[in-house]
PDB file of N, CA and C in Angstrom:
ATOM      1  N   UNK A   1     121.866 106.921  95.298  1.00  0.00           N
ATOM      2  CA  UNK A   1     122.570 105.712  95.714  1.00  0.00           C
ATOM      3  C   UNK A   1     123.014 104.984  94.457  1.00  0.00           C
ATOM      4  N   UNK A   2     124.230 104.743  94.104  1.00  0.00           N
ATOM      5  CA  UNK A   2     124.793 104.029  93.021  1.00  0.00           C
ATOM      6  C   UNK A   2     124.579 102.553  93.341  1.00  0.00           C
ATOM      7  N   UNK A   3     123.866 101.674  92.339  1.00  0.00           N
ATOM      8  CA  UNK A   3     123.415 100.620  92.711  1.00  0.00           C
ATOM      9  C   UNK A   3     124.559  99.453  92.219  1.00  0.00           C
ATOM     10  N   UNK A   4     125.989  99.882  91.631  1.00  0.00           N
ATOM     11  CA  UNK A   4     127.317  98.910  91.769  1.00  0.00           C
ATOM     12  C   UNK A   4     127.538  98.719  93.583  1.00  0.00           C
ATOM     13  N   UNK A   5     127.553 100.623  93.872  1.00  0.00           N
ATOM     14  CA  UNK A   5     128.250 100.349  95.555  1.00  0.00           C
ATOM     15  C   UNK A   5     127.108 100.002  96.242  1.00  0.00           C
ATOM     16  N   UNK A   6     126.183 100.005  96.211  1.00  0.00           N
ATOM     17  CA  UNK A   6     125.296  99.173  97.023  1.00  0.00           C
ATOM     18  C   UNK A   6     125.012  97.984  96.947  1.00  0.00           C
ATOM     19  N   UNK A   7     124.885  97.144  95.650  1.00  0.00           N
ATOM     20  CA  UNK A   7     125.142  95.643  95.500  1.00  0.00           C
ATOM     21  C   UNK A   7     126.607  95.258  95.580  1.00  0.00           C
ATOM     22  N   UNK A   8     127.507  96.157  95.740  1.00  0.00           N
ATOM     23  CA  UNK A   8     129.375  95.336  96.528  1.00  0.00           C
ATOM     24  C   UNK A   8     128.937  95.430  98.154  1.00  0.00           C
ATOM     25  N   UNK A   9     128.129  96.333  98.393  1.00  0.00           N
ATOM     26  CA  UNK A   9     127.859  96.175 100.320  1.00  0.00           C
ATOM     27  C   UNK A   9     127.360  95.318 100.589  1.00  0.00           C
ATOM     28  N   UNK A  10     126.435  94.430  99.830  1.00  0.00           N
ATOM     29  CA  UNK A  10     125.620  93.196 100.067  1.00  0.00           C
ATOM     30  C   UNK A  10     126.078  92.336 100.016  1.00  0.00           C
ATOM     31  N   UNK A  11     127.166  92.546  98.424  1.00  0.00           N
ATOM     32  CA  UNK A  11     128.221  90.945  98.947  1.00  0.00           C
ATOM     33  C   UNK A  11     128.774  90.997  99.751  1.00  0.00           C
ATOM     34  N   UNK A  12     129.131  92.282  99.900  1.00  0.00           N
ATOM     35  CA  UNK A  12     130.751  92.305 101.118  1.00  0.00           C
ATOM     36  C   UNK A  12     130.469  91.842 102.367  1.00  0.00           C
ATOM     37  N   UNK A  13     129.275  91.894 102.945  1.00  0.00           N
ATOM     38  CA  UNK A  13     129.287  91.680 104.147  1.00  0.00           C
ATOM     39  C   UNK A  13     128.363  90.604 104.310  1.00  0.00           C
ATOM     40  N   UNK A  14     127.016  89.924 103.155  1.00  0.00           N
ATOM     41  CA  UNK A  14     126.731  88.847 103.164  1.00  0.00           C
ATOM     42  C   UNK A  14     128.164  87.322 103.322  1.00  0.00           C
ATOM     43  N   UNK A  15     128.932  88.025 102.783  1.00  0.00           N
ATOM     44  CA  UNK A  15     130.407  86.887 102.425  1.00  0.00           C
ATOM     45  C   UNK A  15     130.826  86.920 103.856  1.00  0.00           C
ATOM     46  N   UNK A  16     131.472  87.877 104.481  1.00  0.00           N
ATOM     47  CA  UNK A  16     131.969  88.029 105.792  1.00  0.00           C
ATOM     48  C   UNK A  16     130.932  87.708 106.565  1.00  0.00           C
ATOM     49  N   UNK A  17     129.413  87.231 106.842  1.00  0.00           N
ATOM     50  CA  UNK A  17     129.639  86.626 107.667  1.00  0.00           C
ATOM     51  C   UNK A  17     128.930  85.158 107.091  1.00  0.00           C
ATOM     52  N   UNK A  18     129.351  85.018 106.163  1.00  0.00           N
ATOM     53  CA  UNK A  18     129.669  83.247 105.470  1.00  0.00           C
ATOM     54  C   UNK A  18     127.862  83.212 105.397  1.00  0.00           C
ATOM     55  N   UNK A  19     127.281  83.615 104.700  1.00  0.00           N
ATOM     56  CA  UNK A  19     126.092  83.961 104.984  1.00  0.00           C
ATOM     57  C   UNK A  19     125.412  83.155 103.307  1.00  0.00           C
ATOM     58  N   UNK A  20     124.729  82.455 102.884  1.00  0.00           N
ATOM     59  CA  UNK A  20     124.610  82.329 101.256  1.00  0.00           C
ATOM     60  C   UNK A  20     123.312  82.824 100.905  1.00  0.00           C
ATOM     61  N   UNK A  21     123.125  82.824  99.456  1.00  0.00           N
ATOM     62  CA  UNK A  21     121.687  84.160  99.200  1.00  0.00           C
ATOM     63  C   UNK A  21     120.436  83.367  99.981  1.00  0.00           C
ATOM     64  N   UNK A  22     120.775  82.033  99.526  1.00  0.00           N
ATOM     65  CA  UNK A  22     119.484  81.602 100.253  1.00  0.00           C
ATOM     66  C   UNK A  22     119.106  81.740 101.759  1.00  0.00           C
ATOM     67  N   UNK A  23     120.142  82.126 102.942  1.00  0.00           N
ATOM     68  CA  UNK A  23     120.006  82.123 104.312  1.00  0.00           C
ATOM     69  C   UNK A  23     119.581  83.593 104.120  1.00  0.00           C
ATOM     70  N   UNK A  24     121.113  84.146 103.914  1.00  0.00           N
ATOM     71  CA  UNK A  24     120.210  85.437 103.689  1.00  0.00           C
ATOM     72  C   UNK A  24     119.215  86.107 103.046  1.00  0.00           C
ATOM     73  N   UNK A  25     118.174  85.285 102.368  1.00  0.00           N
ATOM     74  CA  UNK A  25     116.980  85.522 101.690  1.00  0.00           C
ATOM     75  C   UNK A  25     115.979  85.094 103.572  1.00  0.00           C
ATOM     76  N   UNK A  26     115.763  84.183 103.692  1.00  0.00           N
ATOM     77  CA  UNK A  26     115.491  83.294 104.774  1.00  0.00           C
ATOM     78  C   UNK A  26     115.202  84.156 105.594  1.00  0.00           C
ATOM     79  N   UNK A  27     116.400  85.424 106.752  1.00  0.00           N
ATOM     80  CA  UNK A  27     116.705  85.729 107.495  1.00  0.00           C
ATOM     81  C   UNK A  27     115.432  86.964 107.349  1.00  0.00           C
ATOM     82  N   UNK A  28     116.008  87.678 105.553  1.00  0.00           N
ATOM     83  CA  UNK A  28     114.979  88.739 104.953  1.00  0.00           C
ATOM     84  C   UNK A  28     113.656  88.912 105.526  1.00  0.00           C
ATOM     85  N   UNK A  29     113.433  87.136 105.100  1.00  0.00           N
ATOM     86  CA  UNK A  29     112.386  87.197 104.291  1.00  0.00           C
ATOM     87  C   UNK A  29     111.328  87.069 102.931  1.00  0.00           C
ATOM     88  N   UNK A  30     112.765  87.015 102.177  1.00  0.00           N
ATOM     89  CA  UNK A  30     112.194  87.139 100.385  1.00  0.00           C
ATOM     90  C   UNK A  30     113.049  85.916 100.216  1.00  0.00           C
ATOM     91  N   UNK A  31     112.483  86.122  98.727  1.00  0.00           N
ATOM     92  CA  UNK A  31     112.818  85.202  97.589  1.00  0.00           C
ATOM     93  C   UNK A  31     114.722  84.831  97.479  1.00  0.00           C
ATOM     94  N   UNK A  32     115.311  84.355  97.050  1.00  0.00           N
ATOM     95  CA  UNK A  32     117.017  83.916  97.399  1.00  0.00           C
ATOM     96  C   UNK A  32     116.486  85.058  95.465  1.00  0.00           C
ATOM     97  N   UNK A  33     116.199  84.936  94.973  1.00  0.00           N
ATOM     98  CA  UNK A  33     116.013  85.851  93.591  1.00  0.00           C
ATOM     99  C   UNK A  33     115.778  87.130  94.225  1.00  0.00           C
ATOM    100  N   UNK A  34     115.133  87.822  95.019  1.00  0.00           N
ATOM    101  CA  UNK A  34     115.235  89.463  95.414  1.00  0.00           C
ATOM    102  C   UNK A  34     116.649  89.790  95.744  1.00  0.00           C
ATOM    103  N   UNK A  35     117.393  88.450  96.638  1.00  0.00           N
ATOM    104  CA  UNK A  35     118.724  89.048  96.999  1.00  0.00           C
ATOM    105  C   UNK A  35     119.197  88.749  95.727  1.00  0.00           C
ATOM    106  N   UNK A  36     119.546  87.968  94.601  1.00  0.00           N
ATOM    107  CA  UNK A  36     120.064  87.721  93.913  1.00  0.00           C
ATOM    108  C   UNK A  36     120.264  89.569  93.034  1.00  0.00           C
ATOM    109  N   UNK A  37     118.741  89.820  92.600  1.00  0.00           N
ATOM    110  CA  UNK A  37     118.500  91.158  92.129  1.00  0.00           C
ATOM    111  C   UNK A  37     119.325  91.998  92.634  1.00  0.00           C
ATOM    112  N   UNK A  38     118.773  92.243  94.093  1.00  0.00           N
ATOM    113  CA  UNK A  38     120.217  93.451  94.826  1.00  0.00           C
ATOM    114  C   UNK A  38     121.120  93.639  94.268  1.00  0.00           C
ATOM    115  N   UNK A  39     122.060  92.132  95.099  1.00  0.00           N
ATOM    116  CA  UNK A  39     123.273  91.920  94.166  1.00  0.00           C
ATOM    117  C   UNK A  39     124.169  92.194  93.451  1.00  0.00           C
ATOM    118  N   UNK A  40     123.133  91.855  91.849  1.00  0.00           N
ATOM    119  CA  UNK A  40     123.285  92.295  91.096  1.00  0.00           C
ATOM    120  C   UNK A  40     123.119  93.620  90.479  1.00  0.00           C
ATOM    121  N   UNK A  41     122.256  94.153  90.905  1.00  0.00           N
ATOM    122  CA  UNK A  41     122.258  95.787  90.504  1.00  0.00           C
ATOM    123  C   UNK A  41     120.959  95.868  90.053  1.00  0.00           C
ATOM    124  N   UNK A  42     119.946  94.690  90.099  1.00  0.00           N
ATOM    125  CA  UNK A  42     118.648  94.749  88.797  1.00  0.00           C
ATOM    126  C   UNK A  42     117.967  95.586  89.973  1.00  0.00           C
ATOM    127  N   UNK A  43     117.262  95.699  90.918  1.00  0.00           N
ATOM    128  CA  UNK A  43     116.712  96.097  92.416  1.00  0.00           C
ATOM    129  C   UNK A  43     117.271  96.217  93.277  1.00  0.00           C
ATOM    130  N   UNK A  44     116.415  97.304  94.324  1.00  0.00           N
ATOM    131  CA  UNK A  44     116.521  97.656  95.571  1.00  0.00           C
ATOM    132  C   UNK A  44     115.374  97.110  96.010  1.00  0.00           C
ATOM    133  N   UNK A  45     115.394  96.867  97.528  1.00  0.00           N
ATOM    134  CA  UNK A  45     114.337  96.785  98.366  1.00  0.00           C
ATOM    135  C   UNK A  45     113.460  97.739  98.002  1.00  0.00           C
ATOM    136  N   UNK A  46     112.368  97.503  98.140  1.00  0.00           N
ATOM    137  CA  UNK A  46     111.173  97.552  97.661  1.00  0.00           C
ATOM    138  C   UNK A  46     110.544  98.559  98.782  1.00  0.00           C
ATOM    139  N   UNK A  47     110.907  98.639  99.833  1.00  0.00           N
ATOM    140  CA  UNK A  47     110.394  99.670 100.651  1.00  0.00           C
ATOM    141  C   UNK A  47     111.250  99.875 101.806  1.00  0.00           C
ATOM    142  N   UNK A  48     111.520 101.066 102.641  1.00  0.00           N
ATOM    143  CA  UNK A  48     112.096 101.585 103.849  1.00  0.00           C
ATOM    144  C   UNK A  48     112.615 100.580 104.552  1.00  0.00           C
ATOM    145  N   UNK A  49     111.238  99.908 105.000  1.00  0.00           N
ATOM    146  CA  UNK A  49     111.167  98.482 106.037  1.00  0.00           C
ATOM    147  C   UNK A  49     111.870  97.136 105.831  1.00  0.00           C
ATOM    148  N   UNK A  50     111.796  97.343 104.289  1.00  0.00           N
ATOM    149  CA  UNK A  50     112.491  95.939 103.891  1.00  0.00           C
ATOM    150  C   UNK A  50     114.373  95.814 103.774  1.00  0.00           C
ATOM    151  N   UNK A  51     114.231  97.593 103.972  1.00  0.00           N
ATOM    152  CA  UNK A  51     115.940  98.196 103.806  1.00  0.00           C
ATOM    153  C   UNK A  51     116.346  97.641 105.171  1.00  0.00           C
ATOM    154  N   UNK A  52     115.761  98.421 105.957  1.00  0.00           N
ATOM    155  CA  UNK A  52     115.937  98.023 107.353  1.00  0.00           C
ATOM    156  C   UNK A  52     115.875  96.687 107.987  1.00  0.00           C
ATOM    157  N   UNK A  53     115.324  95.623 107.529  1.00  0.00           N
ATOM    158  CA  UNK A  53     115.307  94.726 108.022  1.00  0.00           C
ATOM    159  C   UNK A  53     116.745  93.614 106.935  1.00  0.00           C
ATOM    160  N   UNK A  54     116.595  94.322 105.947  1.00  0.00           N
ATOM    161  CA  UNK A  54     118.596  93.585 105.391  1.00  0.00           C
ATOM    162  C   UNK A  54     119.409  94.297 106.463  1.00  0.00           C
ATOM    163  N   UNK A  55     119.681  95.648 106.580  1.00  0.00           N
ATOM    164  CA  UNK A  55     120.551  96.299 107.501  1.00  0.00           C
ATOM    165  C   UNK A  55     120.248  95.081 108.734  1.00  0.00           C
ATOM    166  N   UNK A  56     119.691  95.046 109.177  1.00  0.00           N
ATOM    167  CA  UNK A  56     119.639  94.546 110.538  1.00  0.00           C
ATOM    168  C   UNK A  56     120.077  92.936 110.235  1.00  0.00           C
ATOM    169  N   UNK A  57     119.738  92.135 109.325  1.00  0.00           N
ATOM    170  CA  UNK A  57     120.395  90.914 109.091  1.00  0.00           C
ATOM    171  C   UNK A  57     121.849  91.002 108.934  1.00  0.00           C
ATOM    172  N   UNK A  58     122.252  91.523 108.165  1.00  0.00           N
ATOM    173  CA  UNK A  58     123.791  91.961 108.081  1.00  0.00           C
ATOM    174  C   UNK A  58     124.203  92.536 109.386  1.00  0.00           C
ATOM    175  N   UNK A  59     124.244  92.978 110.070  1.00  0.00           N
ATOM    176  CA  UNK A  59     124.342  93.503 111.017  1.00  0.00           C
ATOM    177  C   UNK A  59     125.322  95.057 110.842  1.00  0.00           C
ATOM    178  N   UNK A  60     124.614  95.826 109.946  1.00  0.00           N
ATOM    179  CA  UNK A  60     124.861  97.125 109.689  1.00  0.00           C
ATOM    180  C   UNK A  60     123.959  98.045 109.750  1.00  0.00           C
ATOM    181  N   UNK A  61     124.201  99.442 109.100  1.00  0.00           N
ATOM    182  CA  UNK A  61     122.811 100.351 109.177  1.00  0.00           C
ATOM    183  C   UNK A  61     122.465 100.342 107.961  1.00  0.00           C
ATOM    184  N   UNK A  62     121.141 100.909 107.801  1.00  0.00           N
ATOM    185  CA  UNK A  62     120.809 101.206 106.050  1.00  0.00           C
ATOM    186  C   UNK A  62     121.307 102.205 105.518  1.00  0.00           C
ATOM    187  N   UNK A  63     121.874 103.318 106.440  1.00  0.00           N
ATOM    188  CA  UNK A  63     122.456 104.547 105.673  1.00  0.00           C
ATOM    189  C   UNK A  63     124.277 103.598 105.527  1.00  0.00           C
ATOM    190  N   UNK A  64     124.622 102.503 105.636  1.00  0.00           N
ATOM    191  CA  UNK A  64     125.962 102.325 105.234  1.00  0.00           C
ATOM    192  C   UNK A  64     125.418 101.773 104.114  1.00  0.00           C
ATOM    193  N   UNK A  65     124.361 100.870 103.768  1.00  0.00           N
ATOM    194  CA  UNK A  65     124.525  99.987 102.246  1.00  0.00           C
ATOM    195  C   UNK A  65     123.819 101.159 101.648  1.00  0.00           C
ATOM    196  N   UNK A  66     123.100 101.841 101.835  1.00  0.00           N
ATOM    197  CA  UNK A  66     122.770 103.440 100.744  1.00  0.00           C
ATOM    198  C   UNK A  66     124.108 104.480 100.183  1.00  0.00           C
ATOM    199  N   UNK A  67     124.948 104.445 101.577  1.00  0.00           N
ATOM    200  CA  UNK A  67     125.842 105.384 100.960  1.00  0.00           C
ATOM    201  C   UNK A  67     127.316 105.089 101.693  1.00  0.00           C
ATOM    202  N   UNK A  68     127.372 103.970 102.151  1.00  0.00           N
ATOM    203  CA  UNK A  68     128.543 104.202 102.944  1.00  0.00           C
ATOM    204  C   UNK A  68     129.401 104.390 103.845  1.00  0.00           C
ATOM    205  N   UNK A  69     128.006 105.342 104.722  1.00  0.00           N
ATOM    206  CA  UNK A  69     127.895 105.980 105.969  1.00  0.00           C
ATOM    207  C   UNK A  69     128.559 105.018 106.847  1.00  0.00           C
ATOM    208  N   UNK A  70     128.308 105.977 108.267  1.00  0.00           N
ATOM    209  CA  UNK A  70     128.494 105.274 109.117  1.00  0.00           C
ATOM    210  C   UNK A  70     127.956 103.562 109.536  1.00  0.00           C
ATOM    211  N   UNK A  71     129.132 102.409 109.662  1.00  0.00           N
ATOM    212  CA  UNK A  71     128.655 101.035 109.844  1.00  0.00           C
ATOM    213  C   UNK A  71     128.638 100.563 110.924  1.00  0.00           C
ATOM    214  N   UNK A  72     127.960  99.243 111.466  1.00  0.00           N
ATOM    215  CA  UNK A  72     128.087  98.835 113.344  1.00  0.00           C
ATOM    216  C   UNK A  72     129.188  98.137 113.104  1.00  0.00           C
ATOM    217  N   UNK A  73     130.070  98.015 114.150  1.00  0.00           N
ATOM    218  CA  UNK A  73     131.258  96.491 114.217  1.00  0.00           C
ATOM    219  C   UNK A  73     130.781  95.704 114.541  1.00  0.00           C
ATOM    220  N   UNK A  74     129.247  95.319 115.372  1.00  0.00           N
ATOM    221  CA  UNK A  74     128.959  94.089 116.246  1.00  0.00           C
ATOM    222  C   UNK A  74     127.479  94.215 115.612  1.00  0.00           C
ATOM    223  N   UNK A  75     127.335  92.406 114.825  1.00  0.00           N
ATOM    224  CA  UNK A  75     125.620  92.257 114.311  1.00  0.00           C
ATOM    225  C   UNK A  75     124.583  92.561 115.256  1.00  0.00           C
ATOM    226  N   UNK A  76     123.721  92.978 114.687  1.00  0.00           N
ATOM    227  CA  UNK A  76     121.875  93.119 115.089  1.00  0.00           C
ATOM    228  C   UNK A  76     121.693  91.606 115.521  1.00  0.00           C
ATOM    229  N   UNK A  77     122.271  91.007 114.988  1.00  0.00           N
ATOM    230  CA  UNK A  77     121.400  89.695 115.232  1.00  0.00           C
ATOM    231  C   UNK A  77     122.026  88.823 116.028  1.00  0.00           C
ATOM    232  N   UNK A  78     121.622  88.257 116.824  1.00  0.00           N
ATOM    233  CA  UNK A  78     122.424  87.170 117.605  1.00  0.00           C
ATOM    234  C   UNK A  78     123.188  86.155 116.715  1.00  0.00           C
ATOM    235  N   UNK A  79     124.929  85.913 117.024  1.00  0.00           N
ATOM    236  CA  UNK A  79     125.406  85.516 115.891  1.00  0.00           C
ATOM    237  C   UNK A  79     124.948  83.547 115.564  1.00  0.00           C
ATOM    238  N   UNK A  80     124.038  83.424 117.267  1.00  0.00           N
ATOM    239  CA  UNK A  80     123.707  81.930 117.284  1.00  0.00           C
ATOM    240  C   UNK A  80     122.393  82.073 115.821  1.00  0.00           C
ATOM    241  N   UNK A  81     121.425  83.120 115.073  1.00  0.00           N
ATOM    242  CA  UNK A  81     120.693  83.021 114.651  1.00  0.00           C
ATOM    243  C   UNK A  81     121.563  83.078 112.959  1.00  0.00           C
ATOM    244  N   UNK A  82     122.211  83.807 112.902  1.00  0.00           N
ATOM    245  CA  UNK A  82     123.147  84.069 111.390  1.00  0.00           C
ATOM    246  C   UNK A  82     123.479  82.599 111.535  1.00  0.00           C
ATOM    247  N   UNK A  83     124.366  81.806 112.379  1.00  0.00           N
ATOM    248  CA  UNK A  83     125.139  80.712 112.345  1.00  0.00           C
ATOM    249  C   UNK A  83     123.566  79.581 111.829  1.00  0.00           C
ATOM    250  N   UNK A  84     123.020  79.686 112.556  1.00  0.00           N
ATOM    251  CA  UNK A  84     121.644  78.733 112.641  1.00  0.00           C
ATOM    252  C   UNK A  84     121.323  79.106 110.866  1.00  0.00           C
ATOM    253  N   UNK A  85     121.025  80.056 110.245  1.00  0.00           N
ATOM    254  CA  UNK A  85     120.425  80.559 109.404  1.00  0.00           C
ATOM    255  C   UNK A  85     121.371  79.534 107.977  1.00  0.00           C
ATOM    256  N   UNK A  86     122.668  79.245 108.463  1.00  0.00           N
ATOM    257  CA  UNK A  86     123.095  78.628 106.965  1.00  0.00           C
ATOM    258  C   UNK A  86     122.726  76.886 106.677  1.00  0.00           C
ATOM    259  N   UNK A  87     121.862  76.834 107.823  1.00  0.00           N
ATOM    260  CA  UNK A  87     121.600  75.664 107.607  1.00  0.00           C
ATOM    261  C   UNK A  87     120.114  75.464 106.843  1.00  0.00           C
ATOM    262  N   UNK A  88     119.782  74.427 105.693  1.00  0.00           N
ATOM    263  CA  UNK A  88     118.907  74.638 104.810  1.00  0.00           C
ATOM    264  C   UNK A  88     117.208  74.095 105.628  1.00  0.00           C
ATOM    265  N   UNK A  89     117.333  73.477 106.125  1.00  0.00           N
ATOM    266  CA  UNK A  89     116.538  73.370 107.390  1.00  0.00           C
ATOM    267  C   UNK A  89     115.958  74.127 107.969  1.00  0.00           C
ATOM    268  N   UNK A  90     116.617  74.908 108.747  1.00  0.00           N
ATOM    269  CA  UNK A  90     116.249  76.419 109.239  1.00  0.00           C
ATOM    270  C   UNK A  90     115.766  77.438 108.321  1.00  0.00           C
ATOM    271  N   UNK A  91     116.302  77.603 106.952  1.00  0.00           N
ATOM    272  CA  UNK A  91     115.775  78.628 106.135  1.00  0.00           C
ATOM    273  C   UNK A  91     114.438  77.876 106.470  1.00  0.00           C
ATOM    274  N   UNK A  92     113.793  77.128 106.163  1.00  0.00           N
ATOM    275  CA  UNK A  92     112.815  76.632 105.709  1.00  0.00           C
ATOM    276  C   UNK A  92     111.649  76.868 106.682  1.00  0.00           C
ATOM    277  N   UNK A  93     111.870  76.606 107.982  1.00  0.00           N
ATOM    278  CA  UNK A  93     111.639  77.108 109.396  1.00  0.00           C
ATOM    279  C   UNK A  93     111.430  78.712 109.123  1.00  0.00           C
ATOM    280  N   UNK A  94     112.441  79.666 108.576  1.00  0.00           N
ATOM    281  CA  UNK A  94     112.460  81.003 108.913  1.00  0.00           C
ATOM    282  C   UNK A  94     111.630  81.353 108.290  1.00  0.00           C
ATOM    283  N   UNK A  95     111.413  80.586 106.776  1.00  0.00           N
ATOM    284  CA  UNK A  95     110.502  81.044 105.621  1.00  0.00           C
ATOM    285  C   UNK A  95     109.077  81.029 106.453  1.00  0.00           C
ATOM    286  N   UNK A  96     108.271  79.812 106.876  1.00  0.00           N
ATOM    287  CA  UNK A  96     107.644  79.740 107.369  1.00  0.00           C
ATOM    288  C   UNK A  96     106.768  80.389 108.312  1.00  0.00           C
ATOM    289  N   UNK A  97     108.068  80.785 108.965  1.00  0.00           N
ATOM    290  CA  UNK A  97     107.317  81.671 110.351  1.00  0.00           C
ATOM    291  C   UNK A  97     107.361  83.102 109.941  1.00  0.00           C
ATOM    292  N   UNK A  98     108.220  83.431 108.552  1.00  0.00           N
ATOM    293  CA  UNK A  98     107.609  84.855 108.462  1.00  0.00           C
ATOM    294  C   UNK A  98     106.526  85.028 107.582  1.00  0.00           C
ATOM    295  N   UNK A  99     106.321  83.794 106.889  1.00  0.00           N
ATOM    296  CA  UNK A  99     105.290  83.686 105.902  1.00  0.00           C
ATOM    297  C   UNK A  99     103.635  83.425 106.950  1.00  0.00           C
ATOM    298  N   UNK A 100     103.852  83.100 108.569  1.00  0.00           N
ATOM    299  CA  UNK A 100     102.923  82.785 108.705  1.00  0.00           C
ATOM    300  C   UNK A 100     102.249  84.781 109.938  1.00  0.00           C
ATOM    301  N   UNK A 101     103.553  84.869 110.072  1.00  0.00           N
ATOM    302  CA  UNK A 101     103.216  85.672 110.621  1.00  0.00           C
ATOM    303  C   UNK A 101     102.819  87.160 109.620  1.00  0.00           C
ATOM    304  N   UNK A 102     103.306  86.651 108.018  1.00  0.00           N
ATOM    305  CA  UNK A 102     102.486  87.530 107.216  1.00  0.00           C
ATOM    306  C   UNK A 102     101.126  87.551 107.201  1.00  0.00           C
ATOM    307  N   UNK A 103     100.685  86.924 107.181  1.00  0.00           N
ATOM    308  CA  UNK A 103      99.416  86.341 106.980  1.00  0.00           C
ATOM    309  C   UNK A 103      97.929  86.664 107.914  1.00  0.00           C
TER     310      UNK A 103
END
């Protein structure tokens, strides 16, 4: 996996759906710095699960931000939760409840 075309799939479709690192960190799960990493090219997700659960925030598959592959037209996620998600409020909420249900 070339980690230029895999950090342009993250912007490309974090941007389209008006999404910023911090919601989409939020939505993750991680740090607004893990997506930042992606991104940029410094890291990948850190494990299978954590691939899969960006795919599913974006509302794509993990074999499209790995290679390209085949992509969905219609998000994983309800678009009321992406829309909800850019508000800084809600990250804070999302952080929470996945931080508690880490735990």
């Amino acid at each position: 996996m070339g980690v230029t075309e895999f950090s342009k799939r993250i912007v490309s479709i974090r941007k389209e759906l008006r999404l910023s690192q911090a919601a989409l960190a939020a939505l993750v799960g991680v740090t607004t710095g893990a997506v930042q990493s992606w991104e940029h090219g410094r890291r990948f997700p850190q494990s299978i699960e954590l691939l899969e659960t960006l795919a599913k925030c974006l509302g794509v598959t993990a074999g499209w931000l790995v290679d390209g592959g085949e992509t969905l037209n219609t998000p994983l996620l309800p678009l009321d939760i992406i829309e909800a998600a850019r508000d800084p409020r809600i990250q804070q909420i999302i952080r929470a409840s996945v931080k508690a249900l880490a735990d």
